[in-house]
Protein backbone atom coordinates (compact mmCIF):
# COMPACT_ATOMS: atom_id res chain seq x y z
CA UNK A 1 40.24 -101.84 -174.36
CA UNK A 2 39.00 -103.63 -171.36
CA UNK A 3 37.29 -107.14 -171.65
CA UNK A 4 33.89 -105.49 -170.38
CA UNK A 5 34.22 -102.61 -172.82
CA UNK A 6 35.07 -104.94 -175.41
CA UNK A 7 32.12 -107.08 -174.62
CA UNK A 8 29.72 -104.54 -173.96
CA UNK A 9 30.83 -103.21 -178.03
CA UNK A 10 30.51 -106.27 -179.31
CA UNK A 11 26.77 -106.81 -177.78
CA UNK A 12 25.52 -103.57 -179.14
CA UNK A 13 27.10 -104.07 -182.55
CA UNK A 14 25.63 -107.18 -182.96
CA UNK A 15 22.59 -107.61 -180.70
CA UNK A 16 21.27 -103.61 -180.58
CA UNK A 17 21.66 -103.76 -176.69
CA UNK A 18 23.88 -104.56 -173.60
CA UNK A 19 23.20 -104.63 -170.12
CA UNK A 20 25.28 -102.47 -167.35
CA UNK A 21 24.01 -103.98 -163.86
CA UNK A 22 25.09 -102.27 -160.17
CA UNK A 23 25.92 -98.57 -161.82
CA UNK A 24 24.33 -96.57 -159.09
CA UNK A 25 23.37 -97.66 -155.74
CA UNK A 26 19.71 -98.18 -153.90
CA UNK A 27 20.03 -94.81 -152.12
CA UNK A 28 21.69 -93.05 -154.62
CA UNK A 29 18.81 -93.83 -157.02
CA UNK A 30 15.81 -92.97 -154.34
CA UNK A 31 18.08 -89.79 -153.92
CA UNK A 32 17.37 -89.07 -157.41
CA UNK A 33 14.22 -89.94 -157.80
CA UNK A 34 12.93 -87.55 -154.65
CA UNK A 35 14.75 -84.53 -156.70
CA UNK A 36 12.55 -86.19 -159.91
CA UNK A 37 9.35 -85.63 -157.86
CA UNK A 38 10.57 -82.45 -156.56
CA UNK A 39 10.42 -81.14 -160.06
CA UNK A 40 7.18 -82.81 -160.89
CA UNK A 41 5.56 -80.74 -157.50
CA UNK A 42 7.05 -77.73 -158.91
CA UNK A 43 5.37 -78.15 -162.00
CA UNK A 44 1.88 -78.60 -160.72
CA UNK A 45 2.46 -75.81 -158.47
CA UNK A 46 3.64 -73.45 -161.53
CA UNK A 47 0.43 -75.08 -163.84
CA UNK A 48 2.75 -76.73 -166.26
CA UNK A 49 0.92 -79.40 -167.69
CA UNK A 50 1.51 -83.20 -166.86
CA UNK A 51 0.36 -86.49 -168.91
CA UNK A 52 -1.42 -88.89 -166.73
CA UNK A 53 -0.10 -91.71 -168.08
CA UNK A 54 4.09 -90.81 -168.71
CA UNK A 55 5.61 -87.28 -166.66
CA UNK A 56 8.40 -86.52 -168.29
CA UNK A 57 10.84 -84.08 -167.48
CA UNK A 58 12.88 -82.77 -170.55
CA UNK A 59 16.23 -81.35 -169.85
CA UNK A 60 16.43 -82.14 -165.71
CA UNK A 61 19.07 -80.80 -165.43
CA UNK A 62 18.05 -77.38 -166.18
CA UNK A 63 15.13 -77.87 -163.58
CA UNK A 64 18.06 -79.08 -160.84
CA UNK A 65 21.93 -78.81 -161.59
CA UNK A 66 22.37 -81.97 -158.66
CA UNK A 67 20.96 -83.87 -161.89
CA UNK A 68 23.50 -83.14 -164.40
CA UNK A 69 26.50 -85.89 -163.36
CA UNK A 70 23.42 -88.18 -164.86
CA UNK A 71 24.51 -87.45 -168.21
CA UNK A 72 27.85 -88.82 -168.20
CA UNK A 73 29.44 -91.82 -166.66
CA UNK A 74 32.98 -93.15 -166.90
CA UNK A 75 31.63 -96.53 -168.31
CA UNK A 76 29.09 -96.07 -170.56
CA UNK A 77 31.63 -92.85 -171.97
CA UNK A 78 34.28 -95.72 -172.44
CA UNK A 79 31.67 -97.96 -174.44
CA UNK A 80 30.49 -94.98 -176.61
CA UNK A 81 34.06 -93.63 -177.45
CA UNK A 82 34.82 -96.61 -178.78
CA UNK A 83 31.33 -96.97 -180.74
CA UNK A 84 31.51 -93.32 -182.04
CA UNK A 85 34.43 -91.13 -181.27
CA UNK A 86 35.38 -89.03 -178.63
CA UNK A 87 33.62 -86.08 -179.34
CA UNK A 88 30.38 -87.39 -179.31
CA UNK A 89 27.60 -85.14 -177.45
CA UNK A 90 24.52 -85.49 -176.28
CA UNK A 91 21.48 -85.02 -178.45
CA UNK A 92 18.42 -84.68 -175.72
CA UNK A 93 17.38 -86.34 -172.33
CA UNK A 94 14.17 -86.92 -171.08
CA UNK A 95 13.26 -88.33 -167.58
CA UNK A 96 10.15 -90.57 -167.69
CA UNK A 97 7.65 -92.43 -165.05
CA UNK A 98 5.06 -94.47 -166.79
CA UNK A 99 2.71 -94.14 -164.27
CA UNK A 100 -0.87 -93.69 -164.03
CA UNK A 101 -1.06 -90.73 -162.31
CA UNK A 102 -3.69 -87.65 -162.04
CA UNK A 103 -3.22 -83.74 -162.42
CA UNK A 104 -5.17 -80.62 -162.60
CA UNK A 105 -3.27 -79.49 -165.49
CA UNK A 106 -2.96 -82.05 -167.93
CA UNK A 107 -1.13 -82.23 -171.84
CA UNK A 108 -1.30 -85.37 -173.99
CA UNK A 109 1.33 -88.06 -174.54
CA UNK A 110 3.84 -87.56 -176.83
CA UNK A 111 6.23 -90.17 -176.85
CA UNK A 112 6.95 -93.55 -176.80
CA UNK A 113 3.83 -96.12 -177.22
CA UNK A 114 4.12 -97.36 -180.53
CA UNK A 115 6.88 -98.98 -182.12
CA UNK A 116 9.20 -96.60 -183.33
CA UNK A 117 13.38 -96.27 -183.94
CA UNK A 118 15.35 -92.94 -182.57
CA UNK A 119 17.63 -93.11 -185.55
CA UNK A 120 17.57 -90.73 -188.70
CA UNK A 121 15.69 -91.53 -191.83
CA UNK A 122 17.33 -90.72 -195.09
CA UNK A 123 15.01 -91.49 -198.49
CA UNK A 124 12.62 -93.34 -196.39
CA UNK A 125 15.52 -95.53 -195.11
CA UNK A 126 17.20 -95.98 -191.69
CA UNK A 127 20.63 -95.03 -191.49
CA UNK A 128 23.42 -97.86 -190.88
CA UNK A 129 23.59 -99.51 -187.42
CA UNK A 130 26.01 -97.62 -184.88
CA UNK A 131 24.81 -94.02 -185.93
CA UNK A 132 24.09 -93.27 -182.70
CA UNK A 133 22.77 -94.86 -179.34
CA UNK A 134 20.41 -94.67 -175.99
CA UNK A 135 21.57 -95.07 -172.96
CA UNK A 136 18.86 -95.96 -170.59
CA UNK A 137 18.83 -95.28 -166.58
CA UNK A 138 17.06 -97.39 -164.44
CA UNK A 139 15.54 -95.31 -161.07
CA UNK A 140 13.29 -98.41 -159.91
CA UNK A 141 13.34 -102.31 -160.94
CA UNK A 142 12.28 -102.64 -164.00
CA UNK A 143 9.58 -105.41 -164.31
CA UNK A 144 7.05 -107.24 -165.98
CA UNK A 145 4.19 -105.25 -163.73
CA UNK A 146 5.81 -101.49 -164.27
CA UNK A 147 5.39 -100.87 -168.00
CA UNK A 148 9.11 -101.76 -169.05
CA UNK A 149 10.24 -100.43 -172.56
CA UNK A 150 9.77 -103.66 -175.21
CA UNK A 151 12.10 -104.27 -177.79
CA UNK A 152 12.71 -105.97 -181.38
CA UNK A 153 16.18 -107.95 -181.14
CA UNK A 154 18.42 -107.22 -184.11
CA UNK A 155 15.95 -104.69 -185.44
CA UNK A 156 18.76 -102.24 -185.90
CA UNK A 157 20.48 -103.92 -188.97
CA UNK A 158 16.93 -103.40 -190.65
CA UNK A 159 16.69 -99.83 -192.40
CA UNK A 160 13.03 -100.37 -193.04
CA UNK A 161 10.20 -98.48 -191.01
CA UNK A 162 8.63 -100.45 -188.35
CA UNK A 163 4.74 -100.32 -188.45
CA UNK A 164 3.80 -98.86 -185.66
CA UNK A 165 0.43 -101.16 -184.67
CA UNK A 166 1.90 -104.36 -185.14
CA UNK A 167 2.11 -107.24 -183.09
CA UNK A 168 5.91 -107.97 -183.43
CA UNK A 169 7.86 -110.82 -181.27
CA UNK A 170 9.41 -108.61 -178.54
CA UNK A 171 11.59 -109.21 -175.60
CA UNK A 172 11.19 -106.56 -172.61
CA UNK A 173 14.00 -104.51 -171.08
CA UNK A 174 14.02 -106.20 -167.40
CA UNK A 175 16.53 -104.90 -165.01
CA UNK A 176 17.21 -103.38 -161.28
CA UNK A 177 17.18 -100.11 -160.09
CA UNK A 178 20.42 -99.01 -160.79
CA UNK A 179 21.50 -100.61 -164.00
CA UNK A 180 21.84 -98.59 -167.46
CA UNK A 181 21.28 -100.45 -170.32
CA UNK A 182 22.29 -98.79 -174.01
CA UNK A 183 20.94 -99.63 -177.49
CA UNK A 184 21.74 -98.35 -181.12
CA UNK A 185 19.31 -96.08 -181.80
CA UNK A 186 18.00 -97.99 -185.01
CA UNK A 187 16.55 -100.76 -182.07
CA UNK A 188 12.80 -100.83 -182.67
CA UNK A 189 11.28 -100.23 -179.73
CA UNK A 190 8.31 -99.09 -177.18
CA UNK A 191 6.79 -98.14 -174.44
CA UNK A 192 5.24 -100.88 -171.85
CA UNK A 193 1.44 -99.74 -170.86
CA UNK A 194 1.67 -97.54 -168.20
CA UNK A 195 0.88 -99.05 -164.44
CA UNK A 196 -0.23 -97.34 -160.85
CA UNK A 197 3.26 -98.38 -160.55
CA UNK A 198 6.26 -95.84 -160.60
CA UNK A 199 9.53 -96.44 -163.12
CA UNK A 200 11.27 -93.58 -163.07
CA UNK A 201 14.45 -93.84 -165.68
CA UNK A 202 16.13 -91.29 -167.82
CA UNK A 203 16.45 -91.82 -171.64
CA UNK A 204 19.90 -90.07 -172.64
CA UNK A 205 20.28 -89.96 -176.57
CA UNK A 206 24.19 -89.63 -177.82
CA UNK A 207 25.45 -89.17 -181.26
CA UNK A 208 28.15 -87.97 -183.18
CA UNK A 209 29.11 -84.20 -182.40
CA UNK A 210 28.28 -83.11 -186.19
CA UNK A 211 24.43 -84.14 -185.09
CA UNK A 212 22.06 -81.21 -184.33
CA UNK A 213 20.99 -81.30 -180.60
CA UNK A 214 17.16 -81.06 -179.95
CA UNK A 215 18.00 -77.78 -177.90
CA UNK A 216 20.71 -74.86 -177.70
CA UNK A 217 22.29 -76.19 -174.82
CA UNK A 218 24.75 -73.82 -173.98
CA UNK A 219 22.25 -71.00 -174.50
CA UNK A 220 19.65 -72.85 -172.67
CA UNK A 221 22.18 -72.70 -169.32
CA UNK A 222 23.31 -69.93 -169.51
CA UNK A 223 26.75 -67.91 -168.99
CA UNK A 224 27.15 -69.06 -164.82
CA UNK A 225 26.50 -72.68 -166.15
CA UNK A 226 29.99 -73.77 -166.66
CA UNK A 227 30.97 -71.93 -163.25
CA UNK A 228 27.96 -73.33 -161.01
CA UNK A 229 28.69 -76.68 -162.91
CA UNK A 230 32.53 -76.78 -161.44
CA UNK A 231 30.62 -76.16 -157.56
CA UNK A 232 28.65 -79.72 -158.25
CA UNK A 233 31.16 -81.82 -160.53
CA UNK A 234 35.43 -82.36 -160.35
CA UNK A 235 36.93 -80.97 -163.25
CA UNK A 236 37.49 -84.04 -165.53
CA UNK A 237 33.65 -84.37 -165.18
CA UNK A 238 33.17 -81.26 -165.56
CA UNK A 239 35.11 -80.80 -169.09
CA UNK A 240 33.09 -84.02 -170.10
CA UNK A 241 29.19 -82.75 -169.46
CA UNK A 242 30.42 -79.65 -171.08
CA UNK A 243 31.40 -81.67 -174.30
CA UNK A 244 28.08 -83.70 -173.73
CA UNK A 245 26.24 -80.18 -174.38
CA UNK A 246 27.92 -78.80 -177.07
CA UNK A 247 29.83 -76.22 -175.59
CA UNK A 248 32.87 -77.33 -177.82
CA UNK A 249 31.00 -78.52 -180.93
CA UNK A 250 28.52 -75.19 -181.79
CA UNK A 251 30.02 -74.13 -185.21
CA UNK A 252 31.22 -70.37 -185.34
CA UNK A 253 28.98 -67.13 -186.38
CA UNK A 254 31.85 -66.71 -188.99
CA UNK A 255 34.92 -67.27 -190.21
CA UNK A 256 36.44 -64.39 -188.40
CA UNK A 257 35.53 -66.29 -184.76
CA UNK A 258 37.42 -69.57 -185.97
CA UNK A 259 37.20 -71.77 -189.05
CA UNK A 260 36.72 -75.49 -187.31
CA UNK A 261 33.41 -76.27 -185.41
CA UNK A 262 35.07 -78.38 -183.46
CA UNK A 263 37.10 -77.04 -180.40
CA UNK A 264 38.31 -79.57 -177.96
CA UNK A 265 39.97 -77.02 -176.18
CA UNK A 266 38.68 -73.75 -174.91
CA UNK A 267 41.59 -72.48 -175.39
CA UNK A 268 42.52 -73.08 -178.98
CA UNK A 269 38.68 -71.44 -179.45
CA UNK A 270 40.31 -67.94 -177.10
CA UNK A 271 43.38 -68.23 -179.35
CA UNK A 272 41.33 -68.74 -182.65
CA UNK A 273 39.32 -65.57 -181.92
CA UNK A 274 42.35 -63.37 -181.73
CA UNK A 275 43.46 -64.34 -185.40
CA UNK A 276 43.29 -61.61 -187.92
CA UNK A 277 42.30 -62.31 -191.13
């Protein structure tokens, strides 16, 4: 293991959070973020509703295949290999902007403004730190005037409940446009008050591949997905986003399909099927 793998392991086991600066470029990130508002137009234009003070766009990739490479990068899937294993997936990802912004169509806000943890309760308790982590995109600078997500350091040893009004000593995650920063998923956390300012960033949520997804990704995408995905991506990426979405970790309809969940391969799943039992 690298030194910078090693160190950024060592922050998030011990801390909650490390810092990835310089991960995608200026004009790669305005790239993105004119695809972003291309999706946000779309959805006015198709009367989808929009919160005024946080669009989100759930799943972008669906919306816009260009988006998908988003979900994985060769760093950050170093860092969480070595955190949880190498078949972890992808549970959801949302793309925010905390902006104060107006729309015929409008829904309320849903996520994000009080302090909250994105880690699993068991018996009213947290599970341990390390069950699973956030890895956090940043599209513009995040800053001190652009509603930047605040944080409790250490929070994730604690397997209490955070309440979700109180005035707790925070730090802010600060940061430029291009930097991902990850934290365990136990890091209390929330939302900065949104601004007239945009801060566009993507909120990618990994786990262990036993974990149940927040959608059916691989019926979500369809049967073309894996062949339009190979037109956008090389084919080590490729293999990657498609373990990211559970295309090798949806358990079988039976035991006549295969017996493991698990399929690394797509080919042990082909030879699996033709067993007779």
């Amino acid at each position: 293991m690298s030194k910078s793998i090693e160190k950024h392991v060592k922050e998030l086991k011990n801390d909650g959070v490390t810092f990835i600066p310089n991960v995608i470029s200026k004009k790669k990130c305005n790239y993105y973020i004119n695809r972003f508002e291309n999706i946000i137009t779309k959805f006015e234009k198709n009367r989808i509703p929009l919160n005024t003070t946080c669009q989100t766009i759930e799943n972008c990739f669906r919306h816009d295949l260009k988006l998908v490479d988003l979900i994985y990068h060769k760093k950050v899937d170093s860092i969480l290999k070595k955190l949880i294993d190498e078949n972890y997936i992808l549970i959801v990802s949302n793309v925010f902007n905390r902006r104060l912004r107006q729309f015929k169509y409008q829904r309320s806000e849903r996520l994000g403004r009080s302090w909250h943890h994105d880690s699993r309760i068991v018996g009213n308790k947290t599970l341990e730190k390390g069950f699973s982590y956030v890895a956090v995109t940043m599209f513009n600078d995040f800053t001190e005037t652009n509603a930047s997500t605040l944080y409790i350091p250490k929070s994730h040893t604690r397997r209490n409940q955070p309440m979700r009004r109180f005035n707790y000593k925070h730090k802010k995650i600060l940061g430029k446009a291009g930097s991902i920063v990850i934290f365990d998923s136990g890091l209390w956390h929330k939302a900065g008050k949104a601004t007239k300012n945009d801060r566009w960033s993507m909120y990618s949520y990994y786990g262990p591949w036993f974990v149940k997804p927040y959608y059916r990704f691989p019926d979500m995408l369809g049967n073309n997905f894996s062949i339009n995905l190979g037109n956008e991506v090389n084919k080590g990426v490729k293999e990657n986003i498609l373990k990211l979405l559970h295309y090798y970790a949806t358990p079988p309809v039976n035991e006549l399909e295969r017996r493991y969940t698990l399929t690394q391969d797509r080919k042990v799943a082909e030879i699996e099927k033709s067993y007779k039992y």
